[in-house]
PDB file of N, CA and C in Angstrom:
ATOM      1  N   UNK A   1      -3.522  27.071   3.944  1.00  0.00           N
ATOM      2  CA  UNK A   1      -2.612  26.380   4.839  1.00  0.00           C
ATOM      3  C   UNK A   1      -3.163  24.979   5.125  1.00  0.00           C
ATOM      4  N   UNK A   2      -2.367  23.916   5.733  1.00  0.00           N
ATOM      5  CA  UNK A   2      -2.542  22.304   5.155  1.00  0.00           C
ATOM      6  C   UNK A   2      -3.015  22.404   6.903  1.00  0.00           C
ATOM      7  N   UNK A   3      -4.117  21.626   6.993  1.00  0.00           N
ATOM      8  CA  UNK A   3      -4.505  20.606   8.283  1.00  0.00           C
ATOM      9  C   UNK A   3      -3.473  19.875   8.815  1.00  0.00           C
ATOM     10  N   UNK A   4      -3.263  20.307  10.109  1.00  0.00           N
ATOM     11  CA  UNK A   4      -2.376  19.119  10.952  1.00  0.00           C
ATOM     12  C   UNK A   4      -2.898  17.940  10.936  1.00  0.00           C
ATOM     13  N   UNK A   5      -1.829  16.767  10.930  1.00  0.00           N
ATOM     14  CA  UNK A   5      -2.235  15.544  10.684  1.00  0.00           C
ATOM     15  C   UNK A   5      -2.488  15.229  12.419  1.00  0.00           C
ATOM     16  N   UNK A   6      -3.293  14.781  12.273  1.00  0.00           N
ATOM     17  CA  UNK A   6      -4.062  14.206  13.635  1.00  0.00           C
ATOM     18  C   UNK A   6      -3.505  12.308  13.777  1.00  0.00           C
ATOM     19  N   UNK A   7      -3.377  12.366  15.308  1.00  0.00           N
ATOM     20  CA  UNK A   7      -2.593  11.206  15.333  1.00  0.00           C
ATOM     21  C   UNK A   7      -3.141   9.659  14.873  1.00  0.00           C
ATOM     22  N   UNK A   8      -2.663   8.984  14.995  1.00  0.00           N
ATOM     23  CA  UNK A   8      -2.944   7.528  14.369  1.00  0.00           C
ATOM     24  C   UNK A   8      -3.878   6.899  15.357  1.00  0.00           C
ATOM     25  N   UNK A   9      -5.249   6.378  15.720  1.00  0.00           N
ATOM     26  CA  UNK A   9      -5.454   6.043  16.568  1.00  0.00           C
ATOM     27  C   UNK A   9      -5.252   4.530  16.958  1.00  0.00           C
ATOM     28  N   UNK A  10      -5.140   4.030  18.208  1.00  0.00           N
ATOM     29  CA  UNK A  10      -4.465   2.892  18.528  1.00  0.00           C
ATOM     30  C   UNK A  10      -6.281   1.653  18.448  1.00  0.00           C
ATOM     31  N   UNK A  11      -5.632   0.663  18.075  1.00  0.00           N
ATOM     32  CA  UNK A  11      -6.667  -0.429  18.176  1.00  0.00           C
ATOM     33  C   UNK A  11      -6.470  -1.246  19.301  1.00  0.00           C
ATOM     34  N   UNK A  12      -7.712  -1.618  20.074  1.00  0.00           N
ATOM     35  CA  UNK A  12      -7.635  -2.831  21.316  1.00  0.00           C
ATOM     36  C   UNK A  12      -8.882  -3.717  20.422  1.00  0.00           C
ATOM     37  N   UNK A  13      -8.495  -4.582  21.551  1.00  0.00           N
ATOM     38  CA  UNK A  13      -9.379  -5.862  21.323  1.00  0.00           C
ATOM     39  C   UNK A  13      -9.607  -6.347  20.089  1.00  0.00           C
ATOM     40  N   UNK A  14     -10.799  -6.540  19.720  1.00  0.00           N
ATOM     41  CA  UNK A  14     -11.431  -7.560  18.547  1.00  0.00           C
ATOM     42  C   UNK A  14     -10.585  -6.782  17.469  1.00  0.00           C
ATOM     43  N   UNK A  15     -11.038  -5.517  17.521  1.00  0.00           N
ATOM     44  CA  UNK A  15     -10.247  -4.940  16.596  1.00  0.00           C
ATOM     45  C   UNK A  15      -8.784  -4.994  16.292  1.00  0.00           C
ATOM     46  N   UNK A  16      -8.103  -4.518  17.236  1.00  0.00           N
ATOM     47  CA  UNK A  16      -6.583  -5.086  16.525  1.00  0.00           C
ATOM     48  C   UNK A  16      -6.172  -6.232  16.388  1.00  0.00           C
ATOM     49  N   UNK A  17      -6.662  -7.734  17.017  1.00  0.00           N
ATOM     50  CA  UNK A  17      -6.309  -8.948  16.430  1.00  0.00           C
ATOM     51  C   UNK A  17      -6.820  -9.071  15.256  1.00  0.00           C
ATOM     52  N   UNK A  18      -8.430  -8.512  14.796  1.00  0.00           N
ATOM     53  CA  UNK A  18      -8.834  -8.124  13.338  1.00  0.00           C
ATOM     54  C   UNK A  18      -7.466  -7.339  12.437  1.00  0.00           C
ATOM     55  N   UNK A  19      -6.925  -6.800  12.612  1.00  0.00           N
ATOM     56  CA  UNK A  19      -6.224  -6.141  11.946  1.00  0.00           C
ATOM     57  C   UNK A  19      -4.932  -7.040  12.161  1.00  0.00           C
ATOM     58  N   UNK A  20      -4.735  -7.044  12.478  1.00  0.00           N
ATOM     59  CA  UNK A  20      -3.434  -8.212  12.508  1.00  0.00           C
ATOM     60  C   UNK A  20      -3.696  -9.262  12.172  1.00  0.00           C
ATOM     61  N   UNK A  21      -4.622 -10.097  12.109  1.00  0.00           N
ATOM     62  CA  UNK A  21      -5.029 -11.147  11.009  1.00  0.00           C
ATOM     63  C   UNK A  21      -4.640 -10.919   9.821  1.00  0.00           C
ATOM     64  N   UNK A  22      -5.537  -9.819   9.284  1.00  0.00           N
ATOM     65  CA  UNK A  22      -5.225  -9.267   7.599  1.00  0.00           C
ATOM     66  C   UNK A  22      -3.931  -9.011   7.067  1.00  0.00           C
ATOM     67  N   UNK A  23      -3.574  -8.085   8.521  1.00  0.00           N
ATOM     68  CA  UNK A  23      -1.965  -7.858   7.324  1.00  0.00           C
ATOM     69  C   UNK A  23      -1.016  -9.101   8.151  1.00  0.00           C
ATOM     70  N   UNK A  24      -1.294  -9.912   8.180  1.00  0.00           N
ATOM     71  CA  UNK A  24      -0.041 -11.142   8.321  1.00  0.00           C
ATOM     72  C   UNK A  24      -0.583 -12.053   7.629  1.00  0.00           C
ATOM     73  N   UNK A  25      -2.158 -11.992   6.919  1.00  0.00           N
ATOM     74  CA  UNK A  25      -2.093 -12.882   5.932  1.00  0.00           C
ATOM     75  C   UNK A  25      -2.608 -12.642   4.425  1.00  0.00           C
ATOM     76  N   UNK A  26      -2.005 -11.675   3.757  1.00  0.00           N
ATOM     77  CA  UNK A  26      -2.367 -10.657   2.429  1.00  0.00           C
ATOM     78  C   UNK A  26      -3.049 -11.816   1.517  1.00  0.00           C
ATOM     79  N   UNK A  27      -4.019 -11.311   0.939  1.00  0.00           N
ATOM     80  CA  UNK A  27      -4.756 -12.221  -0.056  1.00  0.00           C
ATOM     81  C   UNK A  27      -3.408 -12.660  -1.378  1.00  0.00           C
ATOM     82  N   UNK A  28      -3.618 -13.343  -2.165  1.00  0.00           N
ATOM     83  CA  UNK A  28      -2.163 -13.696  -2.996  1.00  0.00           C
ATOM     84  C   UNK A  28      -2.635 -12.693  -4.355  1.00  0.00           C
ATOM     85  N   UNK A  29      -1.798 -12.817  -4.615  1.00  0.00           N
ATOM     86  CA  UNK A  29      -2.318 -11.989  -6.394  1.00  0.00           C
ATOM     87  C   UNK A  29      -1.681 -12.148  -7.567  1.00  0.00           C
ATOM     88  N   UNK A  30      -2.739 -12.537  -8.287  1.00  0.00           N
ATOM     89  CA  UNK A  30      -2.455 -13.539  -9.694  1.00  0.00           C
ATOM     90  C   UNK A  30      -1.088 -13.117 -10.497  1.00  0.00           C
ATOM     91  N   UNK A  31      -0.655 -14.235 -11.333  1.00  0.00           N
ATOM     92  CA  UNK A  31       0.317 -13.399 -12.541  1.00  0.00           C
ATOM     93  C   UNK A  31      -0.139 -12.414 -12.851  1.00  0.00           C
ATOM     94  N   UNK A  32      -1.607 -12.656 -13.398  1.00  0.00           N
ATOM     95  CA  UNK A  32      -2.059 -10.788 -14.177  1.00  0.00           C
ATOM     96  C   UNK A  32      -1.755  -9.936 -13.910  1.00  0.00           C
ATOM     97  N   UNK A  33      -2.155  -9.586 -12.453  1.00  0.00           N
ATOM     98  CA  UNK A  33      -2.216  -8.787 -11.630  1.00  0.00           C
ATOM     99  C   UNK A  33      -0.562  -7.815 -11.371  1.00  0.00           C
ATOM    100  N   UNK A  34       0.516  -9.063 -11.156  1.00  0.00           N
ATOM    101  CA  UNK A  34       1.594  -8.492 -11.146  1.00  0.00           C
ATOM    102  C   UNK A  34       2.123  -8.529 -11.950  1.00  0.00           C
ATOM    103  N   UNK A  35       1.862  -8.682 -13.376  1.00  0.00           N
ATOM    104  CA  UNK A  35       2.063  -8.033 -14.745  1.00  0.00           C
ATOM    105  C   UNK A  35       1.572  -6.736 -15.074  1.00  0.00           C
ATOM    106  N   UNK A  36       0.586  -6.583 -14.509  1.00  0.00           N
ATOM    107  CA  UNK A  36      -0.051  -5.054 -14.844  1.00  0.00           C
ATOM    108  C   UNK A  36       0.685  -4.452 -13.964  1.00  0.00           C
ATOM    109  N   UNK A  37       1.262  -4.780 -12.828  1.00  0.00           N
ATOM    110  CA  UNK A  37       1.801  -3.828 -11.847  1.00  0.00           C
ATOM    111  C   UNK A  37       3.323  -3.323 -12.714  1.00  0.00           C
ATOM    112  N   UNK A  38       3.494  -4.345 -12.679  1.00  0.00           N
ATOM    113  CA  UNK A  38       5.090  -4.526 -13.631  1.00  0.00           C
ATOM    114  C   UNK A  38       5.092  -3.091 -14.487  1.00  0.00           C
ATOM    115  N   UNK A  39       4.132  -3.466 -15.667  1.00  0.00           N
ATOM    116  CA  UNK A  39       3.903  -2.686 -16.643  1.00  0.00           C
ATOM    117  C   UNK A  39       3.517  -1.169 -16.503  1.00  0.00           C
ATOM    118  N   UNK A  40       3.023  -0.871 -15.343  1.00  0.00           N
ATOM    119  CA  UNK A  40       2.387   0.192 -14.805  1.00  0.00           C
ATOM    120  C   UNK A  40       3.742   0.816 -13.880  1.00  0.00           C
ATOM    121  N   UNK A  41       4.448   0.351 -13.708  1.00  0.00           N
ATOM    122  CA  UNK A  41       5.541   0.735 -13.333  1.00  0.00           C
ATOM    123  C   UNK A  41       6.714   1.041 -14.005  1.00  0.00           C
ATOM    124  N   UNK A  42       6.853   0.234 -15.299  1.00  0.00           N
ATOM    125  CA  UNK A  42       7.856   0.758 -16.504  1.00  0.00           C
ATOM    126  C   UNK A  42       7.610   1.892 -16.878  1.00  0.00           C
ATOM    127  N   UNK A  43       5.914   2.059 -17.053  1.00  0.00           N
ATOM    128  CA  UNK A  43       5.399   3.247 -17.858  1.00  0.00           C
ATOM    129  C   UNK A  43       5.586   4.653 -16.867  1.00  0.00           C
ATOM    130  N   UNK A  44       5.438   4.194 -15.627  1.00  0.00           N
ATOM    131  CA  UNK A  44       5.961   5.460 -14.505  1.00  0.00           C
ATOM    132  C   UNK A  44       7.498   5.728 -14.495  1.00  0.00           C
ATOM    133  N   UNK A  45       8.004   4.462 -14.496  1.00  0.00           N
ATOM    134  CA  UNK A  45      10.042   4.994 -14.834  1.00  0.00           C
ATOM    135  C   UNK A  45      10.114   5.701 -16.073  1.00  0.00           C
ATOM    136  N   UNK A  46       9.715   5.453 -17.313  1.00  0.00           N
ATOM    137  CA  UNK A  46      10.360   5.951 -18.440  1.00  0.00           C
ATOM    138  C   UNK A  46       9.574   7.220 -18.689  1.00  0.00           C
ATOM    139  N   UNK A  47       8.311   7.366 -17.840  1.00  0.00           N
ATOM    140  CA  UNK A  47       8.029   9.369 -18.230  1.00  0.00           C
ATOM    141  C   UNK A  47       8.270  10.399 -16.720  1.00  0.00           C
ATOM    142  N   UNK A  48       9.216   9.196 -15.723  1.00  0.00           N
ATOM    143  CA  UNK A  48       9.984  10.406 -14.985  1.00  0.00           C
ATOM    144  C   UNK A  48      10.881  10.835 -15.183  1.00  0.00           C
ATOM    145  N   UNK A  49      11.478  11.875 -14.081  1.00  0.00           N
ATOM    146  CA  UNK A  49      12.686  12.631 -14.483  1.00  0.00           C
ATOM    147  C   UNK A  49      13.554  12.782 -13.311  1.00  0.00           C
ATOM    148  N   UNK A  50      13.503  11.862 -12.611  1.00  0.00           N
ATOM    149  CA  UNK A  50      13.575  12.597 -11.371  1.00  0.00           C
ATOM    150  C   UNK A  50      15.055  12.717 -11.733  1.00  0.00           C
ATOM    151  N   UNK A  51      15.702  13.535 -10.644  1.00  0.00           N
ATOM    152  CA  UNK A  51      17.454  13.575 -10.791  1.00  0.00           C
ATOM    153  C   UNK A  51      17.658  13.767  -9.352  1.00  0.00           C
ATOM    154  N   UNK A  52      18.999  12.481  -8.749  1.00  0.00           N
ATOM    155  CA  UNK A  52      19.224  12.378  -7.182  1.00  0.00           C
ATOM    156  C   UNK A  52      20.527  12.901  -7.084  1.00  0.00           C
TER     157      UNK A  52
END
């Protein structure tokens, strides 16, 4: 049987303006990078199956 998920804990101070720094300013990421994503994602569409 699966572990209850235990709640999210909340951030104060240094810490959550730390964290809110980061995700409002994401590092950028190269062409490469979102070419491989690209590609890594065709290769996940064309060997699923899903049916909606």
């Amino acid at each position: 049987m699966a572990k209850p998920i235990k709640e999210t804990p909340e951030l104060y101070g240094k810490d959550a303006e730390r964290f809110e720094r980061l995700i409002s300013q994401p590092n950028p990421i190269s062409e490469q990078e979102k070419e491989r994503a690209r590609k890594a994602y065709e290769v996940m569409k064309s060997i699923s199956n899903f049916q909606w």
